[in-house]
Protein backbone atom coordinates (compact mmCIF):
# COMPACT_ATOMS: atom_id res chain seq x y z
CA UNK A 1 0.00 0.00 0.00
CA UNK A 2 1.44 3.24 -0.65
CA UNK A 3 2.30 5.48 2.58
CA UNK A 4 -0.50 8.03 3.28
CA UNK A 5 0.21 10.65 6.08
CA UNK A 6 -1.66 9.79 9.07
CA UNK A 7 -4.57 11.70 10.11
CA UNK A 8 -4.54 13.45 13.21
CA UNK A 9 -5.38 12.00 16.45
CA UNK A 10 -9.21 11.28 16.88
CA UNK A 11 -11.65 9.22 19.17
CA UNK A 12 -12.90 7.43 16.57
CA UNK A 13 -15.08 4.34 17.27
CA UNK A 14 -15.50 0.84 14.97
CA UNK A 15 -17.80 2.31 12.99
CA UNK A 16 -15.98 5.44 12.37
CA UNK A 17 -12.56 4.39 11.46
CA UNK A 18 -15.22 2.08 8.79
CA UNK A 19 -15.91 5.71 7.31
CA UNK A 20 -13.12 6.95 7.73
CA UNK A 21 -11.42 4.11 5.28
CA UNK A 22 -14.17 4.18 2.93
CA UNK A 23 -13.58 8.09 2.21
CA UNK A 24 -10.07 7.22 1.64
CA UNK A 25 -11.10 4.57 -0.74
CA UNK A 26 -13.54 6.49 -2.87
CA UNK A 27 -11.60 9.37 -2.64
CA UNK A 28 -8.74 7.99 -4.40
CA UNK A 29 -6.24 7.97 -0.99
CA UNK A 30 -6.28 4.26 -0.63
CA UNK A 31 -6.30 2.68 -4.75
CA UNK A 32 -8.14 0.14 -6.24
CA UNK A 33 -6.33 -3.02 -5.66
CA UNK A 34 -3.88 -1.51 -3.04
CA UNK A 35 -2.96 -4.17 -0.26
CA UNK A 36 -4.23 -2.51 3.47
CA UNK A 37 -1.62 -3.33 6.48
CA UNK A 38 -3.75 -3.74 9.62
CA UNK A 39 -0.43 -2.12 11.13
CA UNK A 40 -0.14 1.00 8.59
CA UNK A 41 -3.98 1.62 8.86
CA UNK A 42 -3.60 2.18 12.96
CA UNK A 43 -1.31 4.31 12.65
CA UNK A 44 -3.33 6.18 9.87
CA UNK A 45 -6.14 6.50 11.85
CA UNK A 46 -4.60 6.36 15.09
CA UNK A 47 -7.01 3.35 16.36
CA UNK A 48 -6.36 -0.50 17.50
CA UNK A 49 -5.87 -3.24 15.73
CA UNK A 50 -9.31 -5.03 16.68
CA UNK A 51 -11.01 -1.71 15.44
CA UNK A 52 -9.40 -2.01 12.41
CA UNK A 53 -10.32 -5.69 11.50
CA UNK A 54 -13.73 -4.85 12.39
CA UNK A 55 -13.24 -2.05 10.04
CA UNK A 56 -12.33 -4.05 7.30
CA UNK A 57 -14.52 -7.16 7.89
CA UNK A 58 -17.30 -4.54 7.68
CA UNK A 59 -16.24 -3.19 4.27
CA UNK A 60 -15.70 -6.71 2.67
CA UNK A 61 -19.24 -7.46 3.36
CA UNK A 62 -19.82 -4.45 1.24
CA UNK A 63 -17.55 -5.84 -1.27
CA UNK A 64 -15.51 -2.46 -0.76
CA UNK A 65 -12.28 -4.49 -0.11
CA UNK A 66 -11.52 -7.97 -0.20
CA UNK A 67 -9.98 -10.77 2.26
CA UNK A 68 -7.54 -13.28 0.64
CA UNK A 69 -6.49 -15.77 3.09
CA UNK A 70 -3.27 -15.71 4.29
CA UNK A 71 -2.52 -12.38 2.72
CA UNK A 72 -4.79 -9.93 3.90
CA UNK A 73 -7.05 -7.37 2.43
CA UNK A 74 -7.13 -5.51 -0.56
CA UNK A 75 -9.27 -2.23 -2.07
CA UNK A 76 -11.70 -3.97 -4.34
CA UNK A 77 -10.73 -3.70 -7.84
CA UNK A 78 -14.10 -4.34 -9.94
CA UNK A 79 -13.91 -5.31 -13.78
CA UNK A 80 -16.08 -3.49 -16.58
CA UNK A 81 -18.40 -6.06 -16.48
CA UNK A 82 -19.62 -5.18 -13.06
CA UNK A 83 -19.13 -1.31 -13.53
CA UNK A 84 -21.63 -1.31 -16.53
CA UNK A 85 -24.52 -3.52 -14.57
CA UNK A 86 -23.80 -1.35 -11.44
CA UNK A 87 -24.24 1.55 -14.05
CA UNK A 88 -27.73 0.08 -15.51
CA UNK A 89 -28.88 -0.80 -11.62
CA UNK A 90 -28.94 3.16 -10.96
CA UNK A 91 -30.23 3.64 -14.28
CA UNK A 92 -33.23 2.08 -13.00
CA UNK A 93 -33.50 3.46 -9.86
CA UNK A 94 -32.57 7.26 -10.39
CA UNK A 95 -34.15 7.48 -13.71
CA UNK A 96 -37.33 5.65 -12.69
CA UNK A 97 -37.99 8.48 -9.86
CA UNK A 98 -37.29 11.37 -12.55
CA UNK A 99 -40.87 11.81 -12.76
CA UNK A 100 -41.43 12.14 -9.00
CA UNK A 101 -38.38 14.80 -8.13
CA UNK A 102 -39.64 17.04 -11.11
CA UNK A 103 -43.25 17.02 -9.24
CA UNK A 104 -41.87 17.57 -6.26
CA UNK A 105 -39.22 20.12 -6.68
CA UNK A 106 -39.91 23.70 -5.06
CA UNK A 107 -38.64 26.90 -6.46
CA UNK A 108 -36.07 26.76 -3.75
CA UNK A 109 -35.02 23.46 -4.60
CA UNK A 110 -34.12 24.53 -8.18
CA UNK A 111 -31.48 27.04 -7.18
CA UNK A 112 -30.13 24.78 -4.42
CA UNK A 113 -29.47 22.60 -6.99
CA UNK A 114 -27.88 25.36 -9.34
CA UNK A 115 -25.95 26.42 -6.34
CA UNK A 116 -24.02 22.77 -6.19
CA UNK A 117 -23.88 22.26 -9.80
CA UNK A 118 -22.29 25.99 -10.06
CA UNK A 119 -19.74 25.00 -7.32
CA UNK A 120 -18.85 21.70 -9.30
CA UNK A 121 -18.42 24.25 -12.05
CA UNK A 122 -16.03 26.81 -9.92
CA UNK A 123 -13.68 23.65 -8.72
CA UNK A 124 -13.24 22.59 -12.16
CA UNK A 125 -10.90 25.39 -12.58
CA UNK A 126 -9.67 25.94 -9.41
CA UNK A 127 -10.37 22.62 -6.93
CA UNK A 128 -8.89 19.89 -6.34
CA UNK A 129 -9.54 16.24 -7.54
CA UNK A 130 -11.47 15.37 -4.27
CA UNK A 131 -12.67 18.63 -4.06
CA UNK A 132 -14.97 17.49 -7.43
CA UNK A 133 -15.37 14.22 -6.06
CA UNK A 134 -17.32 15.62 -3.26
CA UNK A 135 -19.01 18.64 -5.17
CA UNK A 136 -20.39 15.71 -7.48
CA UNK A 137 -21.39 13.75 -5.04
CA UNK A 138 -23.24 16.72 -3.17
CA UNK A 139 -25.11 17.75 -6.37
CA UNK A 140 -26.59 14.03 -7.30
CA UNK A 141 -27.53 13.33 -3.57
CA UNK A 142 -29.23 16.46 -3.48
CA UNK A 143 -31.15 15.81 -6.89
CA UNK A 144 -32.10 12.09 -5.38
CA UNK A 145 -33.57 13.23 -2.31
CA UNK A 146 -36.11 15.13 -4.25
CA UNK A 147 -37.73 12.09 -4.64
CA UNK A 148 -38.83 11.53 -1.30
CA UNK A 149 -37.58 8.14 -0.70
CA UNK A 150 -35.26 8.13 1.95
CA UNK A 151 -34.39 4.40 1.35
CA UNK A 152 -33.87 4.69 -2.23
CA UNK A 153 -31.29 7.34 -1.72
CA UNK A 154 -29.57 5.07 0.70
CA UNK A 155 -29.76 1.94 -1.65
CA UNK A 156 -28.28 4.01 -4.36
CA UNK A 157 -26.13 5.72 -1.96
CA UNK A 158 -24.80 2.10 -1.54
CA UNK A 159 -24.65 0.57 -4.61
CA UNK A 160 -22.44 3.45 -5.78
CA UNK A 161 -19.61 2.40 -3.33
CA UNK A 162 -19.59 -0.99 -4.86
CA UNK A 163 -17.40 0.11 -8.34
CA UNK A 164 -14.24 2.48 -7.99
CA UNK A 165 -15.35 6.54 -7.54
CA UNK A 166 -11.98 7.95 -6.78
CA UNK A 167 -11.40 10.52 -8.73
CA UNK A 168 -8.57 9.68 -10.98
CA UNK A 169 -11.53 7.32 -12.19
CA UNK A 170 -14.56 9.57 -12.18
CA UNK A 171 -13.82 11.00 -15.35
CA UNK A 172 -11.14 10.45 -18.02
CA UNK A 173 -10.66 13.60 -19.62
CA UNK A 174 -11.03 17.35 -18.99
CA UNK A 175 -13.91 17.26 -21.58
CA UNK A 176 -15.61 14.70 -19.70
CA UNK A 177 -16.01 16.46 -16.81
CA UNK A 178 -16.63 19.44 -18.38
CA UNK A 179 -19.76 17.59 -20.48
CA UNK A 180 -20.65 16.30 -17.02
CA UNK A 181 -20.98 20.03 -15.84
CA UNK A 182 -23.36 20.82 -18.99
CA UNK A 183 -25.16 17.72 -17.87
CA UNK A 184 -25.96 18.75 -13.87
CA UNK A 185 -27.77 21.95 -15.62
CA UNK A 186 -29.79 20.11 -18.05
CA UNK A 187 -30.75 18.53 -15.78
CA UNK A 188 -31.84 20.83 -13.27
CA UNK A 189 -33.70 22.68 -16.46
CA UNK A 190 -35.41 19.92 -16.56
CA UNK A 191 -36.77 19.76 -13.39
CA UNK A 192 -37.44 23.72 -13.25
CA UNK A 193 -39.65 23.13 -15.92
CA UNK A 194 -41.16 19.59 -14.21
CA UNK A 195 -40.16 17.93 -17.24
CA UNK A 196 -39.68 14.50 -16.11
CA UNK A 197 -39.31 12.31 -19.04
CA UNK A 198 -36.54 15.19 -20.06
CA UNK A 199 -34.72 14.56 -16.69
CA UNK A 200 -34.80 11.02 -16.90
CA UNK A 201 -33.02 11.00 -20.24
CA UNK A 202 -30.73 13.70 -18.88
CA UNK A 203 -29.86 10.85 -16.06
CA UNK A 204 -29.48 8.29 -17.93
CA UNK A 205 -27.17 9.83 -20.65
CA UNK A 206 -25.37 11.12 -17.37
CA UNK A 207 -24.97 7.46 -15.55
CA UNK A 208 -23.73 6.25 -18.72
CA UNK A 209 -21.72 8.73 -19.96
CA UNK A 210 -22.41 8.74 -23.58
């Protein structure tokens, strides 16, 4: 695993150091397929071993990392054939509530939602790669929760974690993300104008990245 700085001190239980690694993961800090020493991850987060394991046990359930016997565990490296079902899977989901978070959208809502997407558009010049990552990930939750389905915002909240976000993998080329920019404000268009079929194509195109 390559040597990340530690964090600073915290009092960080089991279930936080589990966040705390899965940020790292999707954020690009700890890389697909990188081997995780028990010994250089207490340090890292300044927590015991057993809260580690626990840690780690948790996230291989999620099929975040993965155990090999006798070697340890390892950030889960999926292949393209699990990206694109993953892909299709919030296809469904997000695009089949399209209708319902153009219904329900306020006024207010609209320029929240033009208030991420224009600070995704800001740290395109001037953020950083995790700074994107999270501006991204801001915008889309946002958009979701529209819906009114707390549990369908988790579920896709969950199934997102399961193929490689970091950002060196978000997006391969400038002109990606900047199409992806172009794409958050069609889509809020969309659902200023309670358009739903219009956002659901919008999300779609999006997820896949035609």
């Amino acid at each position: 695993m390559n040597k990340v700085k530690p964090r600073e001190a915290n009092n960080a239980t089991a279930v936080d150091v589990t966040d705390l690694i899965l940020h790292d993961i999707q954020t690009g800090v700890l890389a697909p397929g990188s081997w995780l020493k028990q010994i250089d991850l207490e340090q890292r987060y300044q927590c015991t071993r057993p809260e580690v394991r626990r840690a780690l046990d948790r996230l291989a359930q999620r099929r975040l990392v993965e155990h090999v016997p006798n070697r340890g565990y390892h950030v889960y490296e999926p292949d393209g054939r699990q990206a694109a079902e993953v892909s299709e899977i919030r296809i469904l989901l997000e695009a089949g509530v399209a209708g319902k978070i153009a219904a329900n959208a306020s006024k207010p809502d609209v320029e929240s939602l033009r208030d991420l997407a224009l600070r995704f558009d800001a740290l395109i010049l001037e953020g950083t790669p995790i700074e994107l990552y999270e501006a991204n990930l801001a915008f889309h939750h946002r958009l979701l929760s529209l819906c009114g389905n707390k549990e369908l915002v988790n579920l896709v909240t969950e199934i997102r974690q399961r193929t490689s976000s970091a950002p060196v993998s978000q997006w391969k080329t400038r002109a990606r993300i900047e199409q992806s920019s172009r794409e958050h404000h069609q889509m809020i268009d969309a659902v200023a104008a309670g358009d739903g079929a219009a956002l659901q194509e919008a999300i779609a195109r999006h997820i896949r990245q035609d």
